[in-house]
PDB file of N, CA and C in Angstrom:
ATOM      1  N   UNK A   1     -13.337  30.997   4.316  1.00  0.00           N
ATOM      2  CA  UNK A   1     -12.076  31.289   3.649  1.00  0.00           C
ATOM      3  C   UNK A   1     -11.958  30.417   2.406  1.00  0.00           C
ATOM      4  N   UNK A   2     -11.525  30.820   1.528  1.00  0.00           N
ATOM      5  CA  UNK A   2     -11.134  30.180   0.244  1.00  0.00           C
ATOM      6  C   UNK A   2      -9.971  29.280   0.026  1.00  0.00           C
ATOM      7  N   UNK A   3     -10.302  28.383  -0.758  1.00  0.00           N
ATOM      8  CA  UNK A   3      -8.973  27.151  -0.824  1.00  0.00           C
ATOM      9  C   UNK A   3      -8.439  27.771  -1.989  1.00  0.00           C
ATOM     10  N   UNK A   4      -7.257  27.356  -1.795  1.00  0.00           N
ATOM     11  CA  UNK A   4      -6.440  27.899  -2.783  1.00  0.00           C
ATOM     12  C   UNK A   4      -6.300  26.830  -3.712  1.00  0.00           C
ATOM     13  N   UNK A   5      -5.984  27.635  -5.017  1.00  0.00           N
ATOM     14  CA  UNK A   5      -6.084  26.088  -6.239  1.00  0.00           C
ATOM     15  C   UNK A   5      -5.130  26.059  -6.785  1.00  0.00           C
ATOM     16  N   UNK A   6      -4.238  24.946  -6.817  1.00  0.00           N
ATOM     17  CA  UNK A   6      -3.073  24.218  -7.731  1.00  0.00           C
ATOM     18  C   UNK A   6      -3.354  24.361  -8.562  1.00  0.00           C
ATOM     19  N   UNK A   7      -2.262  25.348  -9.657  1.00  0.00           N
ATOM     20  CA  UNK A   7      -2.331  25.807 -10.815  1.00  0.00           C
ATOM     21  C   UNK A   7      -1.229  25.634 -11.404  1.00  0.00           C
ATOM     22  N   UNK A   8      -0.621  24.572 -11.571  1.00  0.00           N
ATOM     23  CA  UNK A   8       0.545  23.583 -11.950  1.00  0.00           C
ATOM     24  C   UNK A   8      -0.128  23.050 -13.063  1.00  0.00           C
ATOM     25  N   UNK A   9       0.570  22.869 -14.710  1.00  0.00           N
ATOM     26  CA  UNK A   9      -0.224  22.598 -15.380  1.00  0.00           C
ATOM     27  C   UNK A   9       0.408  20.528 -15.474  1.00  0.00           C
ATOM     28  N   UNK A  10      -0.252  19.733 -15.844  1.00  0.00           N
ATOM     29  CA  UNK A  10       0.105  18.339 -15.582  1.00  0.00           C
ATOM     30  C   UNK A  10       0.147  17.674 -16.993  1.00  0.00           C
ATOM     31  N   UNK A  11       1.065  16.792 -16.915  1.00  0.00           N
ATOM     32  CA  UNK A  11       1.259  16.031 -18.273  1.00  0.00           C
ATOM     33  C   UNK A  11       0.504  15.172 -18.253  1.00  0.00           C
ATOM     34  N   UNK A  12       0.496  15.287 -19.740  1.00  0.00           N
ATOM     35  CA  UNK A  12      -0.885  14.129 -20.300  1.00  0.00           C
ATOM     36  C   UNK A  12       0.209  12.442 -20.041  1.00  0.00           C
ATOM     37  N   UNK A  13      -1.108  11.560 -19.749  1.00  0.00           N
ATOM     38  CA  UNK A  13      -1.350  10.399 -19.502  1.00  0.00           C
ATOM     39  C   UNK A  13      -1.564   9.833 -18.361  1.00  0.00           C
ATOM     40  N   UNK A  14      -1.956  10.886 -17.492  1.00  0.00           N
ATOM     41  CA  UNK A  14      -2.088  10.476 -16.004  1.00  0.00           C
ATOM     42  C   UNK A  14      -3.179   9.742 -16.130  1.00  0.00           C
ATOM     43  N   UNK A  15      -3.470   8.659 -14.766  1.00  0.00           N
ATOM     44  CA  UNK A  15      -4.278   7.938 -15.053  1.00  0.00           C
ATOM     45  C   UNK A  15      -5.270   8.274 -13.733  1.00  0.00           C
ATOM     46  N   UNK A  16      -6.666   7.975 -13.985  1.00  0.00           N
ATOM     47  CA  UNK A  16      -7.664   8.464 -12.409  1.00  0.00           C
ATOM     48  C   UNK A  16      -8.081   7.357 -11.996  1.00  0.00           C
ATOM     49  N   UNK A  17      -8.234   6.982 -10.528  1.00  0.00           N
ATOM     50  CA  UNK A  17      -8.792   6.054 -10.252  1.00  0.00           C
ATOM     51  C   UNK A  17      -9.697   6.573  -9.564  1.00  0.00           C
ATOM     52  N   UNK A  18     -11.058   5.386  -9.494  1.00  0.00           N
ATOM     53  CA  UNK A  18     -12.192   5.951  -8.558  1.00  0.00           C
ATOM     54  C   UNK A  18     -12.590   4.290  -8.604  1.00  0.00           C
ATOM     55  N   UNK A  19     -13.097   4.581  -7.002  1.00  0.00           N
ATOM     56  CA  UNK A  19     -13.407   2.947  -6.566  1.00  0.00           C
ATOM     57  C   UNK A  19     -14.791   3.461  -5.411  1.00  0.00           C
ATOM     58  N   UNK A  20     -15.828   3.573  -5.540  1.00  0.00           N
ATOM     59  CA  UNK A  20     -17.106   3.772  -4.670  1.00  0.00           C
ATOM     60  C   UNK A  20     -16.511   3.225  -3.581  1.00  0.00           C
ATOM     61  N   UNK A  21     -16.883   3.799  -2.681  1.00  0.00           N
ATOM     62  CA  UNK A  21     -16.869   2.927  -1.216  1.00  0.00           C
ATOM     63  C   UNK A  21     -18.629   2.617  -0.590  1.00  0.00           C
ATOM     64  N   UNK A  22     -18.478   1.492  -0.707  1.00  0.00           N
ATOM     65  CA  UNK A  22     -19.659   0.346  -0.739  1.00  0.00           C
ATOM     66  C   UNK A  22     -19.716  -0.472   1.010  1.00  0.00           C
ATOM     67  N   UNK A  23     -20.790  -0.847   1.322  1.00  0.00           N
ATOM     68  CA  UNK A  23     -20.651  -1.643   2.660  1.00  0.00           C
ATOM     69  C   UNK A  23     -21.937  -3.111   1.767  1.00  0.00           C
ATOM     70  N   UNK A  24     -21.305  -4.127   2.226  1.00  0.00           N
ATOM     71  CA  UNK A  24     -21.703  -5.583   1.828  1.00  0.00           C
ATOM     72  C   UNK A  24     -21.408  -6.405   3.170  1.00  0.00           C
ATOM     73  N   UNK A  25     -23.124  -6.838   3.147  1.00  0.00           N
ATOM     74  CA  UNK A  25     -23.525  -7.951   3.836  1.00  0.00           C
ATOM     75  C   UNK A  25     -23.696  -9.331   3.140  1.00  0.00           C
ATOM     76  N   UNK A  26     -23.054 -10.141   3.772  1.00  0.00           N
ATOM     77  CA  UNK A  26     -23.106 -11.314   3.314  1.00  0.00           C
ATOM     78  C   UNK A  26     -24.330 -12.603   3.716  1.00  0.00           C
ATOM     79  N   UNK A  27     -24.856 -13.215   2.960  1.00  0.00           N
ATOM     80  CA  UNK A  27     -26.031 -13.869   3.793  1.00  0.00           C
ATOM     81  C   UNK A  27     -25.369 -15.604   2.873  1.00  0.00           C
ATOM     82  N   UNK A  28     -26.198 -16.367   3.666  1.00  0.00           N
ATOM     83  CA  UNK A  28     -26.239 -17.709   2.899  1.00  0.00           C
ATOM     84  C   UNK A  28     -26.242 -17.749   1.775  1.00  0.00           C
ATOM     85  N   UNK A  29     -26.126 -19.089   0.498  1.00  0.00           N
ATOM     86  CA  UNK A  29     -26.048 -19.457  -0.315  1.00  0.00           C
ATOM     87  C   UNK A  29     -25.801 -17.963  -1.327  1.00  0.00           C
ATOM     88  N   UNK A  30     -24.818 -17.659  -1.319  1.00  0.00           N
ATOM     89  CA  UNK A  30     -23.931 -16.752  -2.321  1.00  0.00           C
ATOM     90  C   UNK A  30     -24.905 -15.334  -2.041  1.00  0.00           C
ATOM     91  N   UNK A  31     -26.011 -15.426  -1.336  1.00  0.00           N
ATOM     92  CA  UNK A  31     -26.410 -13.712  -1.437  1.00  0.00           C
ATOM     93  C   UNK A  31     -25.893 -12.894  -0.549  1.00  0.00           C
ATOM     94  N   UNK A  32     -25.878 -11.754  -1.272  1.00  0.00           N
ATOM     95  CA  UNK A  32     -25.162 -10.745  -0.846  1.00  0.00           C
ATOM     96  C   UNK A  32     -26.358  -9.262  -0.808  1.00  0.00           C
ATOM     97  N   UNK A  33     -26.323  -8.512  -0.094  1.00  0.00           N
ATOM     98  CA  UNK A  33     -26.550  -6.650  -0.125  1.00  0.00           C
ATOM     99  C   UNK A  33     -25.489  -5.810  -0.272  1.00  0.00           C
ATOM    100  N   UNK A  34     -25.672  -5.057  -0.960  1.00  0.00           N
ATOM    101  CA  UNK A  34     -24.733  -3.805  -0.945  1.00  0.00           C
ATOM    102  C   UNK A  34     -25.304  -2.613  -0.918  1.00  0.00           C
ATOM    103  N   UNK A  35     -24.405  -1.065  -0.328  1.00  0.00           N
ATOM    104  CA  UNK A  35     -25.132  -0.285  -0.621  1.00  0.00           C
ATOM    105  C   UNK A  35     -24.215   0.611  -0.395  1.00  0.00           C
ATOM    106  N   UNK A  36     -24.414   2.096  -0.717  1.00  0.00           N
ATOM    107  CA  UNK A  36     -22.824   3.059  -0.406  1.00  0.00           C
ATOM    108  C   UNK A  36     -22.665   3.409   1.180  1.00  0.00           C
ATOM    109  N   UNK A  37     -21.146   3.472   1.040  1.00  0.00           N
ATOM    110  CA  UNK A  37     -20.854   3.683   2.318  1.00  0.00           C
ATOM    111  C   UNK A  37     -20.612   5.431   2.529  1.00  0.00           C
ATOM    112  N   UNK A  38     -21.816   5.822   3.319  1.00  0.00           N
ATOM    113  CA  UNK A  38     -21.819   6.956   3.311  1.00  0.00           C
ATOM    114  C   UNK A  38     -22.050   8.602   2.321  1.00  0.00           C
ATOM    115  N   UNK A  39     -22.058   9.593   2.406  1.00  0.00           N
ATOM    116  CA  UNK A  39     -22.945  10.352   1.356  1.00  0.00           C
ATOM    117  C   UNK A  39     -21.895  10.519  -0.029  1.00  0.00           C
ATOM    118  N   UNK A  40     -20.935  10.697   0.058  1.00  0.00           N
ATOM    119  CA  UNK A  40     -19.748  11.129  -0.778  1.00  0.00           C
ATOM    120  C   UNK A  40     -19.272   9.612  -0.854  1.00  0.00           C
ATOM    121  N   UNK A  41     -19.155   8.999  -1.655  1.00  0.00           N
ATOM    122  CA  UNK A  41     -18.968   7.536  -1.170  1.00  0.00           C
ATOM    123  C   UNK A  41     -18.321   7.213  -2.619  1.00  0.00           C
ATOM    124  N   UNK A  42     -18.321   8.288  -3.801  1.00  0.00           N
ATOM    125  CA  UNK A  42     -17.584   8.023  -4.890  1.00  0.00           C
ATOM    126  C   UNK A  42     -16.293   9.435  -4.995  1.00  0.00           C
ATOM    127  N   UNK A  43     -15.092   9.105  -4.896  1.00  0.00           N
ATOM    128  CA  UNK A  43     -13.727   9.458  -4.313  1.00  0.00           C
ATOM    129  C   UNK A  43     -13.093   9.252  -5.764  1.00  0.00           C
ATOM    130  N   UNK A  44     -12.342  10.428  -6.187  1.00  0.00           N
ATOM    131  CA  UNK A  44     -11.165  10.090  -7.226  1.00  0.00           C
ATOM    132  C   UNK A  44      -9.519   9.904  -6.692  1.00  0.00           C
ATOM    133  N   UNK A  45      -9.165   9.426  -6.715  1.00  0.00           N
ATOM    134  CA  UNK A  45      -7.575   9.487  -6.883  1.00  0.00           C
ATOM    135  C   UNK A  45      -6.875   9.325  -8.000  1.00  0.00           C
ATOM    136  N   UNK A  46      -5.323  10.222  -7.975  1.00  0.00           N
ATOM    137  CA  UNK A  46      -4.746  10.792  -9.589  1.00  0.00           C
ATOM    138  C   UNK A  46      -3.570  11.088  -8.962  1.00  0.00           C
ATOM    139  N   UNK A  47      -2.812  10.692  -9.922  1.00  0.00           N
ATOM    140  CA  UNK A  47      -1.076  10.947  -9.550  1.00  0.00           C
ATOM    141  C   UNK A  47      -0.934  11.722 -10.903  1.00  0.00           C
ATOM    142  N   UNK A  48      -1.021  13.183 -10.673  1.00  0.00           N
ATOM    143  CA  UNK A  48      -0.275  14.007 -12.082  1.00  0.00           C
ATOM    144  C   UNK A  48       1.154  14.118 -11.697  1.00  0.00           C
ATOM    145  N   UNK A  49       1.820  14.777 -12.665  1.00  0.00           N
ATOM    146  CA  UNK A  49       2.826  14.914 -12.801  1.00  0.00           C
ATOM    147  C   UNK A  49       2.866  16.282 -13.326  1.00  0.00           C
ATOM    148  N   UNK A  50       3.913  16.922 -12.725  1.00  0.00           N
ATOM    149  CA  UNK A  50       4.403  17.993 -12.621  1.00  0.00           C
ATOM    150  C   UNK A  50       5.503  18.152 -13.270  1.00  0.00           C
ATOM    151  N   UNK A  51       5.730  18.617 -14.940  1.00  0.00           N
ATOM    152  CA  UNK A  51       7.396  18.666 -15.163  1.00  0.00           C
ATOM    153  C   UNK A  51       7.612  20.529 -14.888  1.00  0.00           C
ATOM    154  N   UNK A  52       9.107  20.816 -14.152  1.00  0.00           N
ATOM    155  CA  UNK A  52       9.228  22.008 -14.094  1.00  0.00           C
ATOM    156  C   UNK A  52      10.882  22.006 -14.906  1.00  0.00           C
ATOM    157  N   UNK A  53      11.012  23.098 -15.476  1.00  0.00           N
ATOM    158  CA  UNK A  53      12.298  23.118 -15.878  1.00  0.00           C
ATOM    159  C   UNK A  53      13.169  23.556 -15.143  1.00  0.00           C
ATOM    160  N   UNK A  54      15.139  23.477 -14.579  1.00  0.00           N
ATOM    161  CA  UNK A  54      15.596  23.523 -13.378  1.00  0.00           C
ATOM    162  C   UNK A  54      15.905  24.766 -13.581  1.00  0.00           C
ATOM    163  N   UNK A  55      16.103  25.592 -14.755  1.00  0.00           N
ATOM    164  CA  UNK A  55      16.375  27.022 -14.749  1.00  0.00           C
ATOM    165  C   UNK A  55      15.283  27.934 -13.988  1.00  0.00           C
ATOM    166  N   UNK A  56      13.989  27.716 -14.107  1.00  0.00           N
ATOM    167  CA  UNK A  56      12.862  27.954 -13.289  1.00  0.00           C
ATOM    168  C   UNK A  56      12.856  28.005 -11.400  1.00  0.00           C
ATOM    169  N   UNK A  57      13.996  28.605 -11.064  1.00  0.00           N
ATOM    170  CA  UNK A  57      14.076  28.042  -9.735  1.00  0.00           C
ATOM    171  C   UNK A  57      12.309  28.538  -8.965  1.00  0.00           C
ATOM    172  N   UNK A  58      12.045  29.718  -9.394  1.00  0.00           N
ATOM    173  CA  UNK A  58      10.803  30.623  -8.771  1.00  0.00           C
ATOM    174  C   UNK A  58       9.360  29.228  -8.991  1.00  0.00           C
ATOM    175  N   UNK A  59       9.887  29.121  -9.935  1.00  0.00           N
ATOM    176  CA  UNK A  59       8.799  27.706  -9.914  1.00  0.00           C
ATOM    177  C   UNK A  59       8.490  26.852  -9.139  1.00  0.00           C
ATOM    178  N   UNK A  60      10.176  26.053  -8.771  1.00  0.00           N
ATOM    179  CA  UNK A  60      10.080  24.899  -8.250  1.00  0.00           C
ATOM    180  C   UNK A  60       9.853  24.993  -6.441  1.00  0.00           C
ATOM    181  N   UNK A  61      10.206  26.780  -5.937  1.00  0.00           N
ATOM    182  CA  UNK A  61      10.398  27.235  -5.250  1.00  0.00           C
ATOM    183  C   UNK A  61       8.741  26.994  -4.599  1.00  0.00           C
ATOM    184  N   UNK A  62       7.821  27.901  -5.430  1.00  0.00           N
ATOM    185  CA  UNK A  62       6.690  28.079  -5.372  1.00  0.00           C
ATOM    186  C   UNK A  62       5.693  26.933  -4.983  1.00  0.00           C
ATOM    187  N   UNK A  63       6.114  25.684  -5.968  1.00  0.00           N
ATOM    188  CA  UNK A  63       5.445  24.394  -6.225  1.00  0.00           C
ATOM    189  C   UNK A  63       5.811  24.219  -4.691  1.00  0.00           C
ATOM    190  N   UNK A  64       7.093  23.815  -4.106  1.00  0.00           N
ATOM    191  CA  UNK A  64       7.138  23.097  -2.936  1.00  0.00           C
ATOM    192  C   UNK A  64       6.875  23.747  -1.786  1.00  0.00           C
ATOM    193  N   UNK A  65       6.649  24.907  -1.665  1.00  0.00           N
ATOM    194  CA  UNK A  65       5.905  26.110  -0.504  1.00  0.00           C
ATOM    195  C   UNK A  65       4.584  25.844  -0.594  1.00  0.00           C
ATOM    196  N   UNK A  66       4.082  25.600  -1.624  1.00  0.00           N
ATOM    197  CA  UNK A  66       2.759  24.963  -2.073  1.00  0.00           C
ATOM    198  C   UNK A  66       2.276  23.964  -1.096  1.00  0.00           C
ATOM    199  N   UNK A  67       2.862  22.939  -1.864  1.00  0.00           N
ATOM    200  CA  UNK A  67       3.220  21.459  -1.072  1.00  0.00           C
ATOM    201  C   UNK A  67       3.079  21.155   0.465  1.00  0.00           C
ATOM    202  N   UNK A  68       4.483  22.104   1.019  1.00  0.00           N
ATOM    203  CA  UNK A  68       4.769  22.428   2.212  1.00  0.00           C
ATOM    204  C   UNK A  68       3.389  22.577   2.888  1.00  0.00           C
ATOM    205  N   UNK A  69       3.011  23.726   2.615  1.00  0.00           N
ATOM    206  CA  UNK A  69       2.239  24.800   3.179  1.00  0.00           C
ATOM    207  C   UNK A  69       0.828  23.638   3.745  1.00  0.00           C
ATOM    208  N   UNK A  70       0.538  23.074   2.650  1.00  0.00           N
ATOM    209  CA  UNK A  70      -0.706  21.958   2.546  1.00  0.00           C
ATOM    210  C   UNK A  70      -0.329  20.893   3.915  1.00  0.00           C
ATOM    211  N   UNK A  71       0.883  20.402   4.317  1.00  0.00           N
ATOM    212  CA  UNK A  71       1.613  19.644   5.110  1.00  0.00           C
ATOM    213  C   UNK A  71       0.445  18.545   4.603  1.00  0.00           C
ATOM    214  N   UNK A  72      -0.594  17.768   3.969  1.00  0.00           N
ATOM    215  CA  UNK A  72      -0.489  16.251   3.195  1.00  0.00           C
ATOM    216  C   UNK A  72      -1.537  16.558   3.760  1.00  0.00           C
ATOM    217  N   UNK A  73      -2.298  18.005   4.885  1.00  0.00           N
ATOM    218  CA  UNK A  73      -3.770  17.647   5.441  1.00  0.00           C
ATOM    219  C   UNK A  73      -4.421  18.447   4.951  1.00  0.00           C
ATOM    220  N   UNK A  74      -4.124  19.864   4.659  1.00  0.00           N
ATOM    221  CA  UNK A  74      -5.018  21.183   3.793  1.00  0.00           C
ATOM    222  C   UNK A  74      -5.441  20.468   2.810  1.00  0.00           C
ATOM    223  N   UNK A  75      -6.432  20.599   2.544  1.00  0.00           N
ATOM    224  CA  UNK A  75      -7.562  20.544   1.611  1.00  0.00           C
ATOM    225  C   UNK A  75      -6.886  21.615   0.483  1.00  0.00           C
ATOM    226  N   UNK A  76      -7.236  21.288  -1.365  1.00  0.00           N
ATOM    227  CA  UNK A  76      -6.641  22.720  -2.036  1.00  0.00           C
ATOM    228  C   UNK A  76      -7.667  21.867  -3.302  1.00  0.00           C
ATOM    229  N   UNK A  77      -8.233  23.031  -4.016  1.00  0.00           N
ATOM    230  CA  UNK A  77      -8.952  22.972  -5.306  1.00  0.00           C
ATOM    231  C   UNK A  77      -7.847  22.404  -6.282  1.00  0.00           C
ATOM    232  N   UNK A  78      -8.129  21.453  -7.175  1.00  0.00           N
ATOM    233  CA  UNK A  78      -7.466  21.096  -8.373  1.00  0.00           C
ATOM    234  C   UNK A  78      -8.425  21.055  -9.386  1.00  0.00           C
ATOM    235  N   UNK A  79      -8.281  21.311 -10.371  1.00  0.00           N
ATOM    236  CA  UNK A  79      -8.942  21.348 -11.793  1.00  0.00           C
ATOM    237  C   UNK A  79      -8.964  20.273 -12.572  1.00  0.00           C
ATOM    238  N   UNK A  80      -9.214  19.715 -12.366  1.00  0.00           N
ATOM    239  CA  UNK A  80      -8.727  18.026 -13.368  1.00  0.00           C
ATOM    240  C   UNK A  80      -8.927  18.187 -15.014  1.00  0.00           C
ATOM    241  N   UNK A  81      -7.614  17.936 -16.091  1.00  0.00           N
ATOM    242  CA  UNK A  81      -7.491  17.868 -16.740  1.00  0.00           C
ATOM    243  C   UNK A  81      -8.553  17.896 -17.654  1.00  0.00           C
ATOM    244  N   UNK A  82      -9.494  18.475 -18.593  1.00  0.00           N
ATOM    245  CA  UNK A  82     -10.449  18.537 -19.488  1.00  0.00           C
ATOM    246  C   UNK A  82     -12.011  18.656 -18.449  1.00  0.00           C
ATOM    247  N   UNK A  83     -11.909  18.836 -17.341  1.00  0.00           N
ATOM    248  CA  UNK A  83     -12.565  18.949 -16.647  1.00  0.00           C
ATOM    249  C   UNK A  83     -13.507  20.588 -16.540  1.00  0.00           C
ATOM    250  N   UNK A  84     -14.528  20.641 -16.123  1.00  0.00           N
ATOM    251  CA  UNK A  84     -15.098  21.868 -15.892  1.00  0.00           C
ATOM    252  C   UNK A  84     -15.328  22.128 -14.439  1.00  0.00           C
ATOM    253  N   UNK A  85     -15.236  21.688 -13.231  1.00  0.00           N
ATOM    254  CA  UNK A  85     -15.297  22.017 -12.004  1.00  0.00           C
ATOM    255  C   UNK A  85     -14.517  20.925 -11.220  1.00  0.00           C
ATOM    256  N   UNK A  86     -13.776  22.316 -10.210  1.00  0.00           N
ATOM    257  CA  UNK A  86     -12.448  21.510  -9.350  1.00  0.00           C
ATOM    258  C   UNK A  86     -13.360  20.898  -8.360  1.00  0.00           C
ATOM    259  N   UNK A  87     -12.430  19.822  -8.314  1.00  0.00           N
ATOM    260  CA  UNK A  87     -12.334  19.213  -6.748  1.00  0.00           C
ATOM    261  C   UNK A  87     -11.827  19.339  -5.701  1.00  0.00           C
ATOM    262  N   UNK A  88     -11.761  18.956  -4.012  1.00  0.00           N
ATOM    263  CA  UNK A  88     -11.182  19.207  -3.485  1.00  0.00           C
ATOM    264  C   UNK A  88     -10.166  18.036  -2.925  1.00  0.00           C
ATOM    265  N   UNK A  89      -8.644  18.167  -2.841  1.00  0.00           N
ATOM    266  CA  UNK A  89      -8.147  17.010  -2.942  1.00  0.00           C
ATOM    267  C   UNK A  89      -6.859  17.027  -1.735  1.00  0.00           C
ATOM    268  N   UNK A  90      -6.173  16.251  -1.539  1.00  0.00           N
ATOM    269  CA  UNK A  90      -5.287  16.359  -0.610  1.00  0.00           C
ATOM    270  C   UNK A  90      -3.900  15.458  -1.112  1.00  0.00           C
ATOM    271  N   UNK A  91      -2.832  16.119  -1.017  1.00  0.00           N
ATOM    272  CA  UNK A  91      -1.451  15.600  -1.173  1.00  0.00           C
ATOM    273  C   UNK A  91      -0.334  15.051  -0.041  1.00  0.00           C
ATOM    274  N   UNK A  92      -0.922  13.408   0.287  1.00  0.00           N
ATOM    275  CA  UNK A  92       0.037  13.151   1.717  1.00  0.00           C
ATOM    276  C   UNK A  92       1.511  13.333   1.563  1.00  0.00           C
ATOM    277  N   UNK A  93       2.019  12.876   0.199  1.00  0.00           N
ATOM    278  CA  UNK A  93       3.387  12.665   0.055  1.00  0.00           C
ATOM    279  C   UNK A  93       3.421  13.122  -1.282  1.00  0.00           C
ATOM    280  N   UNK A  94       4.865  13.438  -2.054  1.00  0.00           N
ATOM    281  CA  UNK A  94       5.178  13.406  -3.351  1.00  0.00           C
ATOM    282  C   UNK A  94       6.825  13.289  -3.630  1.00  0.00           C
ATOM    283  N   UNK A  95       6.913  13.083  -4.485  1.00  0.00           N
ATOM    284  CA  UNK A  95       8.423  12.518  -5.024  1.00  0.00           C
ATOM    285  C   UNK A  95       8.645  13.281  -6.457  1.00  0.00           C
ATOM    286  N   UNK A  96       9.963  13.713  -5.992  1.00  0.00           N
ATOM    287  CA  UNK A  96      10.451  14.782  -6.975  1.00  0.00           C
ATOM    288  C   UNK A  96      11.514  14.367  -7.260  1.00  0.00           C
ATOM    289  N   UNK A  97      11.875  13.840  -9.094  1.00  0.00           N
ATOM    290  CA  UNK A  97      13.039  13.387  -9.442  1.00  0.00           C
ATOM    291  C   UNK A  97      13.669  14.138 -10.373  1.00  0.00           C
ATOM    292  N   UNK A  98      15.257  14.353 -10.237  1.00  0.00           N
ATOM    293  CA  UNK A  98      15.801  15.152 -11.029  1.00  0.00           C
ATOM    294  C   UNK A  98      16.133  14.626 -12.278  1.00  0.00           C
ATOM    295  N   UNK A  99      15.611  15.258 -13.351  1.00  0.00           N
ATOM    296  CA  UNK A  99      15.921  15.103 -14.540  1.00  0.00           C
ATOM    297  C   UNK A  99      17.043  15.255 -15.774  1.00  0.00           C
ATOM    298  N   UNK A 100      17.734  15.852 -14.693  1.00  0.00           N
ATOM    299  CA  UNK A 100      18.762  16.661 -15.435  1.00  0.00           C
ATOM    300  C   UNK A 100      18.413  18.223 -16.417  1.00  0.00           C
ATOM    301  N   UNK A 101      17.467  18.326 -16.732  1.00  0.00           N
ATOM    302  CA  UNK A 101      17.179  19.535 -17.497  1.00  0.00           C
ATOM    303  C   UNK A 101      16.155  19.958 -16.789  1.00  0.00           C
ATOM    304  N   UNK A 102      14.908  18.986 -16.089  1.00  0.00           N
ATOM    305  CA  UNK A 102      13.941  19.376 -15.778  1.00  0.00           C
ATOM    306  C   UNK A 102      13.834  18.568 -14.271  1.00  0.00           C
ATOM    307  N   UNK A 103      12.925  18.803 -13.458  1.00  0.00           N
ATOM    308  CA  UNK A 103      12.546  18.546 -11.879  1.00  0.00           C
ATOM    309  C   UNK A 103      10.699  17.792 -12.528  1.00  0.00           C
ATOM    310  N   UNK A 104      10.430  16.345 -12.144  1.00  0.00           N
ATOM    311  CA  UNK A 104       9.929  16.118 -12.271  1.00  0.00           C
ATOM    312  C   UNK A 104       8.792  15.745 -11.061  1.00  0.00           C
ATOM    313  N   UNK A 105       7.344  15.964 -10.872  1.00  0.00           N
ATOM    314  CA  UNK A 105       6.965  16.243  -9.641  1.00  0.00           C
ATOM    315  C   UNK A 105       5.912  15.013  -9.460  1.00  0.00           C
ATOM    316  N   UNK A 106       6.172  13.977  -8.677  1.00  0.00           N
ATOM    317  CA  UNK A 106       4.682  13.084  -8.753  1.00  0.00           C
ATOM    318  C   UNK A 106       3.594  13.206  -7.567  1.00  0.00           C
ATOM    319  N   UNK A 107       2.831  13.659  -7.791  1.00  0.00           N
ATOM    320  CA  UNK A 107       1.994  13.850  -6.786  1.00  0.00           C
ATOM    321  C   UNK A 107       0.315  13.444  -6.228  1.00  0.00           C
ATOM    322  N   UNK A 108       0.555  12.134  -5.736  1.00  0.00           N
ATOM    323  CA  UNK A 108      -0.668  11.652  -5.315  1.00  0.00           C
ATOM    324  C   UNK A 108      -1.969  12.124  -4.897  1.00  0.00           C
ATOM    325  N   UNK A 109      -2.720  12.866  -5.612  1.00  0.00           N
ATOM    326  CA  UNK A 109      -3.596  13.711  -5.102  1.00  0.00           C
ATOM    327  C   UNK A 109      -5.327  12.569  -4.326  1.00  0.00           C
ATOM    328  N   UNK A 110      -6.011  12.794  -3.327  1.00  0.00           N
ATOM    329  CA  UNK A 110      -6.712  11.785  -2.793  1.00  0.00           C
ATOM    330  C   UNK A 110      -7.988  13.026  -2.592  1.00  0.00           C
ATOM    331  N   UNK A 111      -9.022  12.871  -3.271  1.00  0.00           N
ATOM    332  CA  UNK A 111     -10.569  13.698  -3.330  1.00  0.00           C
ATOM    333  C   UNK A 111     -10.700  13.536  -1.926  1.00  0.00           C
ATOM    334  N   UNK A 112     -11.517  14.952  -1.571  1.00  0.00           N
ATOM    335  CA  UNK A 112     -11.684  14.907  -0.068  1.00  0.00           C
ATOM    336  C   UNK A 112     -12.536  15.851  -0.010  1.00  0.00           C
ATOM    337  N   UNK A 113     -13.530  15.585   1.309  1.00  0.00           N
ATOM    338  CA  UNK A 113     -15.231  16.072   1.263  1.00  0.00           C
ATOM    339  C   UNK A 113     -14.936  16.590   2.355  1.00  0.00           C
ATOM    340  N   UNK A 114     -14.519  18.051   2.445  1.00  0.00           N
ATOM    341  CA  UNK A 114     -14.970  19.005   3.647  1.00  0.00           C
ATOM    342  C   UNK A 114     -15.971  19.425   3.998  1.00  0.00           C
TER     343      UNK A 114
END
């Protein structure tokens, strides 16, 4: 079956983090080994942002059925910004603040290897 892909477009300046996950042995006098922990062992995480405008109710409607639907464990394709092939990512939580004109959406997205 096919993942469905978040097609929410995101404001510029989000920032990506990626941190390898590494396993290190420690030995005497300052030496150390390292090596990756496991096959997928380099992971992005990204908090875009979502602005929707509040006249848009079908939008904001959509976005959080979205959301919902995922409950923080579905797996869903995202496209990353200037990017050429999605990832697959997962949304535990997000926070939606009202703007007064617009519904602003932050959403912690965490790379994930099905």
């Amino acid at each position: 079956m096919a993942k469905e892909r978040f097609k929410w477009g995101v404001r510029w300046g989000m920032a990506t983090e990626t941190e390898p996950k590494i396993k290190e042995i420690k030995f005497g006098n300052g030496y150390s080994q390292r090596m990756q922990d496991g096959i997928n062992h380099v992971a992005i995480k990204a908090t875009p942002t979502v602005r929707l405008s509040k006249r848009d109710k079908s939008a904001i409607n959509e976005l959080e059925a979205f959301l919902v639907r995922h409950g923080g464990y579905k797996s869903f394709e995202w496209l990353q910004p200037g990017k050429t092939t999605p990832i697959l990512v997962i949304c535990r939580k997000w926070t939606s603040t009202d703007n007064g004109v617009y519904v602003d959406y932050e959403l912690p997205f965490e790379q994930v290897f099905n």
